[in-house]
N, C-alpha and C. Protein backbone atom coordinates (compact mmCIF):
# COMPACT_ATOMS: atom_id res chain seq x y z
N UNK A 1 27.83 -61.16 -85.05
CA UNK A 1 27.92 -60.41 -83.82
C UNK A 1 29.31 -59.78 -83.72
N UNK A 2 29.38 -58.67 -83.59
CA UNK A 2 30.58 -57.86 -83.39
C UNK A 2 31.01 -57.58 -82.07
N UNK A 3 32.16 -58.64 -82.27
CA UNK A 3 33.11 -58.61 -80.60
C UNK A 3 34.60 -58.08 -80.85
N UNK A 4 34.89 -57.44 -79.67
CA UNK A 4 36.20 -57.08 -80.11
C UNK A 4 36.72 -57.28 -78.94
N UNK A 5 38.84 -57.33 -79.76
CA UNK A 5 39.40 -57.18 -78.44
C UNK A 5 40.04 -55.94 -78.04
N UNK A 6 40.31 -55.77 -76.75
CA UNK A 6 41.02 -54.69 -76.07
C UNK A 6 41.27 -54.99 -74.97
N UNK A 7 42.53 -53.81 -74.93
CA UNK A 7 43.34 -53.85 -74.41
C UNK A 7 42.84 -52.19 -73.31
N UNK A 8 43.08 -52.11 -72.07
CA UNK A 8 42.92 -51.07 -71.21
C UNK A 8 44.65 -50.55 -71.10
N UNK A 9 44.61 -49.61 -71.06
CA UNK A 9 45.48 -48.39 -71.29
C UNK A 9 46.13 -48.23 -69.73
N UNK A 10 45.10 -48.20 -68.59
CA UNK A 10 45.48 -47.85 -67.81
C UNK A 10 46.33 -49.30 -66.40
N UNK A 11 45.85 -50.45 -66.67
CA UNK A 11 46.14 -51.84 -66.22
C UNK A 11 46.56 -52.53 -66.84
N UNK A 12 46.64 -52.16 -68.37
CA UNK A 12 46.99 -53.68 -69.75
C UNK A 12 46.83 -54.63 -69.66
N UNK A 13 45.19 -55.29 -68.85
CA UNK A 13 44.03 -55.80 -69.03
C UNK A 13 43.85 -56.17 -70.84
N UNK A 14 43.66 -57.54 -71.17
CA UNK A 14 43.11 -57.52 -72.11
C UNK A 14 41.52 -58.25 -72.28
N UNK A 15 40.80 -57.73 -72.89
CA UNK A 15 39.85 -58.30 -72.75
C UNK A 15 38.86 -58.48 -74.06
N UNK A 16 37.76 -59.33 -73.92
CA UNK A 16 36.70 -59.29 -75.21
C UNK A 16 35.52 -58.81 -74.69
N UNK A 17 34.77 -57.80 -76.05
CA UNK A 17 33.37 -57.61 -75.42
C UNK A 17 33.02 -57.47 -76.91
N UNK A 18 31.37 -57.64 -76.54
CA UNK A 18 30.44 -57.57 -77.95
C UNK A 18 29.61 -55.99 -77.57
N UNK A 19 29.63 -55.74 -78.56
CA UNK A 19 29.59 -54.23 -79.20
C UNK A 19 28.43 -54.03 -80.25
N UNK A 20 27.04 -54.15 -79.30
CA UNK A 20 26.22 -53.87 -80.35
C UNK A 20 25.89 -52.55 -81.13
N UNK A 21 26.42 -51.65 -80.90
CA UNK A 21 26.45 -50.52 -81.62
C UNK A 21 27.91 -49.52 -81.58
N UNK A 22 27.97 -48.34 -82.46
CA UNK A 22 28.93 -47.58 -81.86
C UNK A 22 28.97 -46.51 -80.81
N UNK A 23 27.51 -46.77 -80.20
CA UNK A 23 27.30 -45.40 -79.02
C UNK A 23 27.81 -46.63 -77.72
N UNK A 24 28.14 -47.47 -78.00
CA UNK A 24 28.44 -48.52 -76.81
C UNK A 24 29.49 -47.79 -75.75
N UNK A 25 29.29 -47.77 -74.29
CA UNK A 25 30.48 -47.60 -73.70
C UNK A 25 31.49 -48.64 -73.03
N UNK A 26 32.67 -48.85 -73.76
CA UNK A 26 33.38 -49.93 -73.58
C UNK A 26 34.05 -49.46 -72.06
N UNK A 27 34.28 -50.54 -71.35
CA UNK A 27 35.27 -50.39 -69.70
C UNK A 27 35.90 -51.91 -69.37
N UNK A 28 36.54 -51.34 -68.71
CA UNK A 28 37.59 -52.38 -68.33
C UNK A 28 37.29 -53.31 -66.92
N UNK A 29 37.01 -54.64 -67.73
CA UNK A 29 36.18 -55.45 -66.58
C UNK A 29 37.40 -55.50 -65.30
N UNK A 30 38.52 -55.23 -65.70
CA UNK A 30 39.69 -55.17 -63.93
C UNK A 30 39.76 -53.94 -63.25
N UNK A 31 39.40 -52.91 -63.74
CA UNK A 31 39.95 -51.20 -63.20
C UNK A 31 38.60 -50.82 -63.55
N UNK A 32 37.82 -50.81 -64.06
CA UNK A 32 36.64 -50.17 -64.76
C UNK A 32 36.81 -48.94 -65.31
N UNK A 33 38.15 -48.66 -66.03
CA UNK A 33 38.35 -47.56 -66.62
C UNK A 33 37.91 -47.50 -67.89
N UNK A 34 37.56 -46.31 -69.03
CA UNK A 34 37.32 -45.78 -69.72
C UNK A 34 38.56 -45.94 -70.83
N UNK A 35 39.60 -45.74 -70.28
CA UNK A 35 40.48 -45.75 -71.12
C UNK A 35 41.21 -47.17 -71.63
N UNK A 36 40.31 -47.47 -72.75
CA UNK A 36 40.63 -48.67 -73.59
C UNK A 36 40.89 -48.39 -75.26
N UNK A 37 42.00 -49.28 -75.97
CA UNK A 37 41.93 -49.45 -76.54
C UNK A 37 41.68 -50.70 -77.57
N UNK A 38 41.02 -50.82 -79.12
CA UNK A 38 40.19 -52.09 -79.62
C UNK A 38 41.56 -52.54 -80.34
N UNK A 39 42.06 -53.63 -79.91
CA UNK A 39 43.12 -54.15 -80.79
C UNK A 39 42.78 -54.63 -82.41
N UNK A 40 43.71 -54.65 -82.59
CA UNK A 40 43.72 -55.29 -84.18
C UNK A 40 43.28 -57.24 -84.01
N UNK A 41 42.21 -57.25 -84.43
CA UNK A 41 42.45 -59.09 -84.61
C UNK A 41 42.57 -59.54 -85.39
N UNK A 42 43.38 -60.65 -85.70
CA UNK A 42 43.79 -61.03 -86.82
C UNK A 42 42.83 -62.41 -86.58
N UNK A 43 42.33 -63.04 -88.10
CA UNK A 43 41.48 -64.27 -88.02
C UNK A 43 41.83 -65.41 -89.05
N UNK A 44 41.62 -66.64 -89.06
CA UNK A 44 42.06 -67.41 -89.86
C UNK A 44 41.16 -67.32 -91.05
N UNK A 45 41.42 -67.74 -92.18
CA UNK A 45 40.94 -67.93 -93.31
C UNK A 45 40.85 -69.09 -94.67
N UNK A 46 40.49 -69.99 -94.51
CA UNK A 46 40.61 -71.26 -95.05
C UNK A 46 40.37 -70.92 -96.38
N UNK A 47 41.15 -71.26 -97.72
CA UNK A 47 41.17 -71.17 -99.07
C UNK A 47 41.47 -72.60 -99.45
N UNK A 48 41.42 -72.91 -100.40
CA UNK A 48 41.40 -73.72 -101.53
C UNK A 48 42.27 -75.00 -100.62
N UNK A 49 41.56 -75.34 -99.45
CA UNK A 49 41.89 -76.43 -98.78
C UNK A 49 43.44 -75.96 -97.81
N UNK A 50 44.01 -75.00 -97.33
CA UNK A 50 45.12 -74.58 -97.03
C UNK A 50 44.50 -73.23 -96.02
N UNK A 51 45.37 -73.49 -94.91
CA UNK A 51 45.16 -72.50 -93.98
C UNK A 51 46.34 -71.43 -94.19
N UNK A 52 45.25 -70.23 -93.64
CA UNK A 52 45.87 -69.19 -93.83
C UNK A 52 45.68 -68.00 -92.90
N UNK A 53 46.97 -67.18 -92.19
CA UNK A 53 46.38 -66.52 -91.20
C UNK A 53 46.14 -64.96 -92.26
N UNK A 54 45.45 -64.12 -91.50
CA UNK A 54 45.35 -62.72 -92.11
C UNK A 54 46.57 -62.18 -92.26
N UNK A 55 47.21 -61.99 -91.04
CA UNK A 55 48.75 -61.41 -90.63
C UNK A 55 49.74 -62.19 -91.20
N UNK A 56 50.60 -62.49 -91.80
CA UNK A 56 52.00 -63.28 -91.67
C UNK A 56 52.71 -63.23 -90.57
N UNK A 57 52.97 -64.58 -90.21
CA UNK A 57 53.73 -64.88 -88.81
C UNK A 57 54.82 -64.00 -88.74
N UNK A 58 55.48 -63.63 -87.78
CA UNK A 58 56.79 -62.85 -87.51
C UNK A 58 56.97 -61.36 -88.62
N UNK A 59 55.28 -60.98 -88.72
CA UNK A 59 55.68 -59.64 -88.82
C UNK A 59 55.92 -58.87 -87.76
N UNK A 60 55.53 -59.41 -86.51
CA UNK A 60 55.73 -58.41 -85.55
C UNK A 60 54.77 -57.17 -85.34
N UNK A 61 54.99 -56.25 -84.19
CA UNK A 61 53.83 -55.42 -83.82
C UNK A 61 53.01 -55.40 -83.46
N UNK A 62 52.44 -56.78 -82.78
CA UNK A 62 51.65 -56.90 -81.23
C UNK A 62 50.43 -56.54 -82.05
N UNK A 63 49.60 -55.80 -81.27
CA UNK A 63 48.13 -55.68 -81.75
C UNK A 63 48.05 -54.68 -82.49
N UNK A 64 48.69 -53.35 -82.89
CA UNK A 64 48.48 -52.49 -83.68
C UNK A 64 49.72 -52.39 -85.18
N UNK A 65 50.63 -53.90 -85.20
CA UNK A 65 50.92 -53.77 -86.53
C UNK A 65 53.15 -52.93 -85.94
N UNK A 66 53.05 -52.37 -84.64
CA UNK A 66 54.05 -51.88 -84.60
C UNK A 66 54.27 -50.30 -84.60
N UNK A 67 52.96 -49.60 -85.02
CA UNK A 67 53.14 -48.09 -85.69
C UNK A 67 52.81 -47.37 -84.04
N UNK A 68 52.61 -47.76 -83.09
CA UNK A 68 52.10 -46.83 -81.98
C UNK A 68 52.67 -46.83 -80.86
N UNK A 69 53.30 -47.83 -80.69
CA UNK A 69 54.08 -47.73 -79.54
C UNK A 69 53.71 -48.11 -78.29
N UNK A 70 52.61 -48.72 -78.12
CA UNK A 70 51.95 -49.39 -77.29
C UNK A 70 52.41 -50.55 -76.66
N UNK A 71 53.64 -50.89 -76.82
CA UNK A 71 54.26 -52.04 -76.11
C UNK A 71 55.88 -51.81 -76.02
């Protein structure tokens, strides 16, 4: 099931929703605005008995990595 997170643009509301398609219209369960964006999620990944996140800790850049300026 495809859930994502976001973040609203206009309150910086963050929130989760499941997204069964891409004609979905996403809104912001605090403002009910339109203007949202789907953050980056990062997820854990268990290998050869050793945890591991996707991201490396203290790269920094919040939900989009740093490139947008969103914070």
């Amino acid at each position: 099931m495809p859930i994502y997170e976001y973040r609203c643009k206009r309150c910086d509301a963050e929130f989760e929703k499941y997204v069964p398609g891409a004609a979905t219209a996403v809104l912001c369960p605090t403002c009910q605005s339109g203007e949202v964006m789907r953050k980056l999620s990062v997820f854990g990944l268990r290998t050869t008995g050793a945890f591991q996140a996707s991201a490396a800790a203290g790269d920094g850049g919040g939900c989009c990595g740093g490139g947008c300026a969103c914070h």
